[in-house]
PDB file of N, CA and C in Angstrom:
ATOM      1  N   UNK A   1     105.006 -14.077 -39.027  1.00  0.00           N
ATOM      2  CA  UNK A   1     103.717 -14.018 -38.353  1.00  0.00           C
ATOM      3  C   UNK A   1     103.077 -15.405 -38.265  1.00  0.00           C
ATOM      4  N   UNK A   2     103.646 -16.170 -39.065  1.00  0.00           N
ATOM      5  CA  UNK A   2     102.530 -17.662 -38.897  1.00  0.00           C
ATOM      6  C   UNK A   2     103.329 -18.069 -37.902  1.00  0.00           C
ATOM      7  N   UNK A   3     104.360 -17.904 -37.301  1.00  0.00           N
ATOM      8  CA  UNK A   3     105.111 -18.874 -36.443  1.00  0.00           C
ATOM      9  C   UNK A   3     104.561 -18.722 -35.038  1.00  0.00           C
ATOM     10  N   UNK A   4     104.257 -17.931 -34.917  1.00  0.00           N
ATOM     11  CA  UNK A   4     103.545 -16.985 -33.691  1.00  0.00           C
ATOM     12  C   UNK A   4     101.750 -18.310 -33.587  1.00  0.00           C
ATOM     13  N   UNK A   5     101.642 -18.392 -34.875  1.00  0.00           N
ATOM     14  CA  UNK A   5      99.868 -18.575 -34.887  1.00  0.00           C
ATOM     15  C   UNK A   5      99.964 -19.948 -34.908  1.00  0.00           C
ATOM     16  N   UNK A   6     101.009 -20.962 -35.551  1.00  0.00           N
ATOM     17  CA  UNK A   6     101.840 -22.427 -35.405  1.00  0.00           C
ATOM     18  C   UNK A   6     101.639 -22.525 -34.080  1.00  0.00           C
ATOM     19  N   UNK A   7     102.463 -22.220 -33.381  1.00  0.00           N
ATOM     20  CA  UNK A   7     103.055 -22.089 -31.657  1.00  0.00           C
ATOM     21  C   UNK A   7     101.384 -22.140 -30.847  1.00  0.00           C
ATOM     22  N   UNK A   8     100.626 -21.515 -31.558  1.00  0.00           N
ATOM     23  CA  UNK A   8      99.839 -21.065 -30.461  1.00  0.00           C
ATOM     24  C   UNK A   8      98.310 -22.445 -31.300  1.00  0.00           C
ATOM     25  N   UNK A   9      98.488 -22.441 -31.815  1.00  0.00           N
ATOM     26  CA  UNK A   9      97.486 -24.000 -32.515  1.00  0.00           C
ATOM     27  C   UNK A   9      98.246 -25.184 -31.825  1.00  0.00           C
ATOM     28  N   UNK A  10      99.327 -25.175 -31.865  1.00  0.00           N
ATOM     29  CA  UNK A  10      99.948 -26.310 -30.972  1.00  0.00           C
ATOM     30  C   UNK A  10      99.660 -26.543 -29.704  1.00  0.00           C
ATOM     31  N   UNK A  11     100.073 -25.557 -28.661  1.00  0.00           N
ATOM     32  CA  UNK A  11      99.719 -25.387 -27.677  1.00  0.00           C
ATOM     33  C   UNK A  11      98.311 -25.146 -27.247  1.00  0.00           C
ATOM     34  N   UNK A  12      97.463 -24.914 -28.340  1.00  0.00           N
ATOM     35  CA  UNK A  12      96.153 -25.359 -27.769  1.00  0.00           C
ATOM     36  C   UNK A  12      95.619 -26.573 -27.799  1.00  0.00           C
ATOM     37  N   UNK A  13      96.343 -27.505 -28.888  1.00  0.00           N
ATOM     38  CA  UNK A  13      95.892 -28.918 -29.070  1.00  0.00           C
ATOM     39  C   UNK A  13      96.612 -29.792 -27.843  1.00  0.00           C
ATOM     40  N   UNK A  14      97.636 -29.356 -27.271  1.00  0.00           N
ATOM     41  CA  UNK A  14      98.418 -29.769 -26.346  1.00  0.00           C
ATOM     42  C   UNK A  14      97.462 -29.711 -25.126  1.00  0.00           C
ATOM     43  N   UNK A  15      96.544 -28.355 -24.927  1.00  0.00           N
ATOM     44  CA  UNK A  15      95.844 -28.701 -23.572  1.00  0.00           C
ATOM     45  C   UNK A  15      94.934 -29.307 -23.747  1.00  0.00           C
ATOM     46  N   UNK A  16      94.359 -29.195 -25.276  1.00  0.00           N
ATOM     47  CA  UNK A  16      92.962 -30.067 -25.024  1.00  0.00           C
ATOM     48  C   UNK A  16      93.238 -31.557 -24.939  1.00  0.00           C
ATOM     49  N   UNK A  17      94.213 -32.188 -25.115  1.00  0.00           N
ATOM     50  CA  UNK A  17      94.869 -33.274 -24.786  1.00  0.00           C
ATOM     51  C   UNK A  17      94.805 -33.916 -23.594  1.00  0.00           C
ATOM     52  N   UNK A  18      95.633 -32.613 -23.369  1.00  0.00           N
ATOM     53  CA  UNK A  18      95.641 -32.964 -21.725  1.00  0.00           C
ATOM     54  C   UNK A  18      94.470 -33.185 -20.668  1.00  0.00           C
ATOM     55  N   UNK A  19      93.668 -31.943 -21.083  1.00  0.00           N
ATOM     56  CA  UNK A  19      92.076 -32.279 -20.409  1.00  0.00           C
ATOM     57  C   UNK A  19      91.604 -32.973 -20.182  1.00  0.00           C
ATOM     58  N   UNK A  20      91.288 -33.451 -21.977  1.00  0.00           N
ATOM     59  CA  UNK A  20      90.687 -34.926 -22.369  1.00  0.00           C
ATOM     60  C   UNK A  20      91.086 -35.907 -21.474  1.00  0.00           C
ATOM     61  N   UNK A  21      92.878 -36.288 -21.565  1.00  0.00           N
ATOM     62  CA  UNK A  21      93.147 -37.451 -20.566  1.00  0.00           C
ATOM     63  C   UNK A  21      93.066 -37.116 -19.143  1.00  0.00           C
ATOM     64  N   UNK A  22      92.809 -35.992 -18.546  1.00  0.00           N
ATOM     65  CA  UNK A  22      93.032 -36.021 -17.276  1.00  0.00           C
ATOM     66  C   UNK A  22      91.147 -36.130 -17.098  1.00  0.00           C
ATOM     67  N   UNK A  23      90.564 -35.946 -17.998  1.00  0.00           N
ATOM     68  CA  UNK A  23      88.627 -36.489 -17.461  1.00  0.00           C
ATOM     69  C   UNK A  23      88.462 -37.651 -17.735  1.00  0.00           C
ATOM     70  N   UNK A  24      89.373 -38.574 -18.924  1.00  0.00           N
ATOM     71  CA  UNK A  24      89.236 -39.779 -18.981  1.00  0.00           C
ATOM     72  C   UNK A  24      89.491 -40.319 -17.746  1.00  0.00           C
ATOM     73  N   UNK A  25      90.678 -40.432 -16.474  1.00  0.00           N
ATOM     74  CA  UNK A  25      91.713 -40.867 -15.954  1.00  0.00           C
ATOM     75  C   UNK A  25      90.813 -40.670 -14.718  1.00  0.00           C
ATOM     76  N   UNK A  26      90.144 -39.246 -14.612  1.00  0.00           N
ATOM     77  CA  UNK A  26      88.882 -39.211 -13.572  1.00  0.00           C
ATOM     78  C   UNK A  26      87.965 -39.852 -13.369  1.00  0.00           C
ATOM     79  N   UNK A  27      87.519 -40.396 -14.608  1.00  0.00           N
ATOM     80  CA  UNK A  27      86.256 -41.179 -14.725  1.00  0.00           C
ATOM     81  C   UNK A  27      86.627 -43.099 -14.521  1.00  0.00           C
ATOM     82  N   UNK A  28      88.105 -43.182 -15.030  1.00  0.00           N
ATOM     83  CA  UNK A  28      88.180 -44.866 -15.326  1.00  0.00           C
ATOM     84  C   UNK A  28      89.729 -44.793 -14.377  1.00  0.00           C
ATOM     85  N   UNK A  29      90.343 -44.156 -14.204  1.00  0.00           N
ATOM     86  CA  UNK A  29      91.274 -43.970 -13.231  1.00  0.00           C
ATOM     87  C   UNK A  29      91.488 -45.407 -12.366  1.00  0.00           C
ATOM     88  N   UNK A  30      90.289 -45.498 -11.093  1.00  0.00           N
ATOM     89  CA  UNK A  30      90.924 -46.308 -10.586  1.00  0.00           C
ATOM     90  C   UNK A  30      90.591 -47.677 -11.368  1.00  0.00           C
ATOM     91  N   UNK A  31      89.923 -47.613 -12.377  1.00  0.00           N
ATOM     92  CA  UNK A  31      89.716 -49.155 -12.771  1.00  0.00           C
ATOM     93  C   UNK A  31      91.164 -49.701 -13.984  1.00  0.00           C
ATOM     94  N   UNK A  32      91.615 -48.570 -14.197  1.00  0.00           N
ATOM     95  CA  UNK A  32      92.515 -48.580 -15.035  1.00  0.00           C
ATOM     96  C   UNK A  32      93.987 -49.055 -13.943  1.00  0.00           C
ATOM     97  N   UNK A  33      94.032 -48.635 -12.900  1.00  0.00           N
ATOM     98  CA  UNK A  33      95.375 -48.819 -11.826  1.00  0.00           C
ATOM     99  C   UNK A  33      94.798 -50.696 -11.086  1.00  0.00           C
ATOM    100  N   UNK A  34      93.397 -50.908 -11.019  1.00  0.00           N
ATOM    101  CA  UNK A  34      93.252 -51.939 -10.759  1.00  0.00           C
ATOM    102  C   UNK A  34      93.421 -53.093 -12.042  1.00  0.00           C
ATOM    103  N   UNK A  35      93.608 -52.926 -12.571  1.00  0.00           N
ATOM    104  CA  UNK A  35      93.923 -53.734 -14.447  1.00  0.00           C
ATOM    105  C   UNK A  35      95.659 -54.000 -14.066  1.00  0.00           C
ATOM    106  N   UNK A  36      96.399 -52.521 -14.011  1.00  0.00           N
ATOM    107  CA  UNK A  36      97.452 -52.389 -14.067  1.00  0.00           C
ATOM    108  C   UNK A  36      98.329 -54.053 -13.144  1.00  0.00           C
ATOM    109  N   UNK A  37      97.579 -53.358 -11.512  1.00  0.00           N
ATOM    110  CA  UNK A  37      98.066 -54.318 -10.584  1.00  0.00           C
ATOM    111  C   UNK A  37      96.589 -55.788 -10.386  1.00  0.00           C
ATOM    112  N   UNK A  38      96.427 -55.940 -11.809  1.00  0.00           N
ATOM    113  CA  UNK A  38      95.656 -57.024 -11.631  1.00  0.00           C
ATOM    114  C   UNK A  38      94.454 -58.099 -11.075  1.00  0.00           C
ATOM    115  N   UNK A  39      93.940 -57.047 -10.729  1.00  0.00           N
ATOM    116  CA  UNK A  39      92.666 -57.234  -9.578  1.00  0.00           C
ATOM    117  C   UNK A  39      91.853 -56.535  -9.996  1.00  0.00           C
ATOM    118  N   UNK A  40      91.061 -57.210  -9.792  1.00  0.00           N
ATOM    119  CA  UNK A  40      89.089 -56.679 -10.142  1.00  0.00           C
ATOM    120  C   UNK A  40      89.248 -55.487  -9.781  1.00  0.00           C
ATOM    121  N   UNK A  41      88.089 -54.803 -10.354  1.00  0.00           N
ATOM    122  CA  UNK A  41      88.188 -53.090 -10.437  1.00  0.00           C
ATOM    123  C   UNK A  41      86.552 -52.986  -9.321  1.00  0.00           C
ATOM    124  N   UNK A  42      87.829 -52.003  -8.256  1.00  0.00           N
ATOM    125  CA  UNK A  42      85.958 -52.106  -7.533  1.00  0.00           C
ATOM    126  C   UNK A  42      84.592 -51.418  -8.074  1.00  0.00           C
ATOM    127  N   UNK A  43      83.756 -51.748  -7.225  1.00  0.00           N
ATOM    128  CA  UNK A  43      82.493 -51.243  -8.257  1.00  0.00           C
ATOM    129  C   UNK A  43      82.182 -49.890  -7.553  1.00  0.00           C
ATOM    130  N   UNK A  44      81.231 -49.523  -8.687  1.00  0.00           N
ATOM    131  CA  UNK A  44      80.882 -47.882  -7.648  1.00  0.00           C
ATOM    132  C   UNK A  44      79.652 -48.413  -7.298  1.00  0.00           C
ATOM    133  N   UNK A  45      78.938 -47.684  -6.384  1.00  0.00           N
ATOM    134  CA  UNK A  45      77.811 -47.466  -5.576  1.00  0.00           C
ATOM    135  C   UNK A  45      76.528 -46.743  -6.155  1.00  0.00           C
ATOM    136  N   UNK A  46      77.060 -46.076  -7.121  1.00  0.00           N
ATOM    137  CA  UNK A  46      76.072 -45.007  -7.820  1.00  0.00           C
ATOM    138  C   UNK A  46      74.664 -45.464  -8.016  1.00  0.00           C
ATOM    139  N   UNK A  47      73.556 -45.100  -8.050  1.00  0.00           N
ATOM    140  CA  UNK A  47      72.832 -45.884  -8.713  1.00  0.00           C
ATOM    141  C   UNK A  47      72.111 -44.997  -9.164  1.00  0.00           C
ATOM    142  N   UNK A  48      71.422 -45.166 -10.475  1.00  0.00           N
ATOM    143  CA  UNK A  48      70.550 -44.440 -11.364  1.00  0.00           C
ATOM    144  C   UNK A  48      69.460 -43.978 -10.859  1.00  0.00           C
ATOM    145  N   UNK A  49      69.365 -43.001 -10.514  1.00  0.00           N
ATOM    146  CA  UNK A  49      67.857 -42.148  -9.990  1.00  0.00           C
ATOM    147  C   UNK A  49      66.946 -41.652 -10.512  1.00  0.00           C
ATOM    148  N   UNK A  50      65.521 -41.876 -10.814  1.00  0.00           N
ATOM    149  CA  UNK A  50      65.502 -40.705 -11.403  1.00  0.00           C
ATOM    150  C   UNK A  50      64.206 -39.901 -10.896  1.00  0.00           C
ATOM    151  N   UNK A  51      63.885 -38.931 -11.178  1.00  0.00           N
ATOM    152  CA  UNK A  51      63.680 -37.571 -10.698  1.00  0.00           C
ATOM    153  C   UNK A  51      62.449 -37.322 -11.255  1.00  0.00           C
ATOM    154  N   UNK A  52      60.940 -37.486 -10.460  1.00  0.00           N
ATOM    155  CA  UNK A  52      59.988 -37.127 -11.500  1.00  0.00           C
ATOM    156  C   UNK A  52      59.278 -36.138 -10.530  1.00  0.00           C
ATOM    157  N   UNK A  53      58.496 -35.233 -10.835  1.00  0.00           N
ATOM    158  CA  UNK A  53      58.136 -33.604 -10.128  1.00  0.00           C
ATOM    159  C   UNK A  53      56.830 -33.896 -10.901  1.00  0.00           C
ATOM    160  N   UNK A  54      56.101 -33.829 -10.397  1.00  0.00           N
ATOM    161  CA  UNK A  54      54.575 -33.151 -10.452  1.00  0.00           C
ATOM    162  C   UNK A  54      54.268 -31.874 -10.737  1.00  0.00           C
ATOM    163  N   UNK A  55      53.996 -31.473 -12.001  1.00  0.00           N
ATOM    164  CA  UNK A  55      53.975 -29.769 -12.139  1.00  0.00           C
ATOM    165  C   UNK A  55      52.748 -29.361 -11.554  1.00  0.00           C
ATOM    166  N   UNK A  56      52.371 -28.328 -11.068  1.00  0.00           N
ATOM    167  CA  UNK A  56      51.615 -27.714 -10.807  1.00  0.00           C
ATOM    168  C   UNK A  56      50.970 -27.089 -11.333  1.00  0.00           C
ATOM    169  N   UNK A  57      49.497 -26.945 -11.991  1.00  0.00           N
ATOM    170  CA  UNK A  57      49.043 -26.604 -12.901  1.00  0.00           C
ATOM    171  C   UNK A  57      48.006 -25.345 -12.215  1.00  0.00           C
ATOM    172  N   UNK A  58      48.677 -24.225 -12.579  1.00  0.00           N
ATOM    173  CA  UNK A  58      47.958 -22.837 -12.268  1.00  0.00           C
ATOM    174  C   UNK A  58      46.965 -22.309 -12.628  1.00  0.00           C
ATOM    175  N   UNK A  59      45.880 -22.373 -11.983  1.00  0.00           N
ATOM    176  CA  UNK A  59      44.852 -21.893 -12.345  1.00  0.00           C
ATOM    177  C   UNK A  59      44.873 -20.585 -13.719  1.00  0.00           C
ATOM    178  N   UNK A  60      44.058 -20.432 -14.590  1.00  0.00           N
ATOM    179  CA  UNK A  60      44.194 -18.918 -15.333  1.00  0.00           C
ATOM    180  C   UNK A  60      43.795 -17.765 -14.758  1.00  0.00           C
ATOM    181  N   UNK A  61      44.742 -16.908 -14.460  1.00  0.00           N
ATOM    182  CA  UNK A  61      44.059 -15.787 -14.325  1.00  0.00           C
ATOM    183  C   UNK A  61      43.349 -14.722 -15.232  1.00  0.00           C
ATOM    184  N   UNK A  62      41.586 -14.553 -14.372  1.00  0.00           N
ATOM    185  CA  UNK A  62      40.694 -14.007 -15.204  1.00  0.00           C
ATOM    186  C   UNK A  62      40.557 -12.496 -14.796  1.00  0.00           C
ATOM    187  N   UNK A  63      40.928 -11.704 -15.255  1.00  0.00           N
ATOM    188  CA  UNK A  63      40.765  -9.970 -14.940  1.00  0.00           C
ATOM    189  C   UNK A  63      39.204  -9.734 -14.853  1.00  0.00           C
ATOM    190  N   UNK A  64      39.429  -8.679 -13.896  1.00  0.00           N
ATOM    191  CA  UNK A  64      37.936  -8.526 -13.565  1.00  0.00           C
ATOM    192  C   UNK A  64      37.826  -7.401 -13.325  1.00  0.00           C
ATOM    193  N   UNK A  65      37.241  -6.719 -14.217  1.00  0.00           N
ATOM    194  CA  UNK A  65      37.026  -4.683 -14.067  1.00  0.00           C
ATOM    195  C   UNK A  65      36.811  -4.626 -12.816  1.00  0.00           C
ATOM    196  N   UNK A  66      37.523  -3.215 -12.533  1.00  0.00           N
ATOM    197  CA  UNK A  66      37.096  -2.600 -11.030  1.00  0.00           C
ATOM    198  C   UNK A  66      36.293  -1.205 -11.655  1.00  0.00           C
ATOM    199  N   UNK A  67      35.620  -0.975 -10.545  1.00  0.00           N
ATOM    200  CA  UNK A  67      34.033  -0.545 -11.117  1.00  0.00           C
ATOM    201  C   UNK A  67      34.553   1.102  -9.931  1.00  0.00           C
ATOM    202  N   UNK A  68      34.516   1.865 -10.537  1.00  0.00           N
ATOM    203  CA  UNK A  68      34.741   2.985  -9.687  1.00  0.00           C
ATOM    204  C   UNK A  68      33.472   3.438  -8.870  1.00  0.00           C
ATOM    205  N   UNK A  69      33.190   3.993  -7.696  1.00  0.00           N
ATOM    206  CA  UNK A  69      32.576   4.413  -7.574  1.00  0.00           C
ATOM    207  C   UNK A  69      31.558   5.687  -7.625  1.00  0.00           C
ATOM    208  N   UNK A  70      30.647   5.701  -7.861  1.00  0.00           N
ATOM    209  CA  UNK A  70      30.162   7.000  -8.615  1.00  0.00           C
ATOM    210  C   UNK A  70      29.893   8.068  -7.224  1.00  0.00           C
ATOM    211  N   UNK A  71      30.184   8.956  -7.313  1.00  0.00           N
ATOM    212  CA  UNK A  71      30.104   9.663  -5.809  1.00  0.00           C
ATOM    213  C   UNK A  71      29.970  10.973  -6.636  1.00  0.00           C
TER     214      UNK A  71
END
């Protein structure tokens, strides 16, 4: 029974491996192939944004008896 549970701890460390290097390889990829063949690594374009929102501040709502009419 452990050989079964061996096999299967292995093969999970095997994908997280793999993951890992295939998000590294996503992220530095081409700067890593520009190293390789020796030339400056181009730059990205990205640029830091950031994001500011004005909340809207909602009045409270105040309940207000409704008054039946007397008839």
């Amino acid at each position: 029974m452990i050989a079964p549970l061996g096999t299967l701890a292995f093969l999970a460390t095997l994908w997280l491996i793999v993951v890992l290097g295939a998000s590294v390889l996503e992220e530095s990829g081409a700067r890593i192939a520009a190293a390789l063949r020796g030339k400056a690594a181009p730059r990205s374009l990205t640029v830091p944004v950031r994001v500011r929102m004005r909340s809207r501040l909602q009045q409270p709502m105040r309940a207000r008896p409704r008054w039946r009419d007397a008839a």
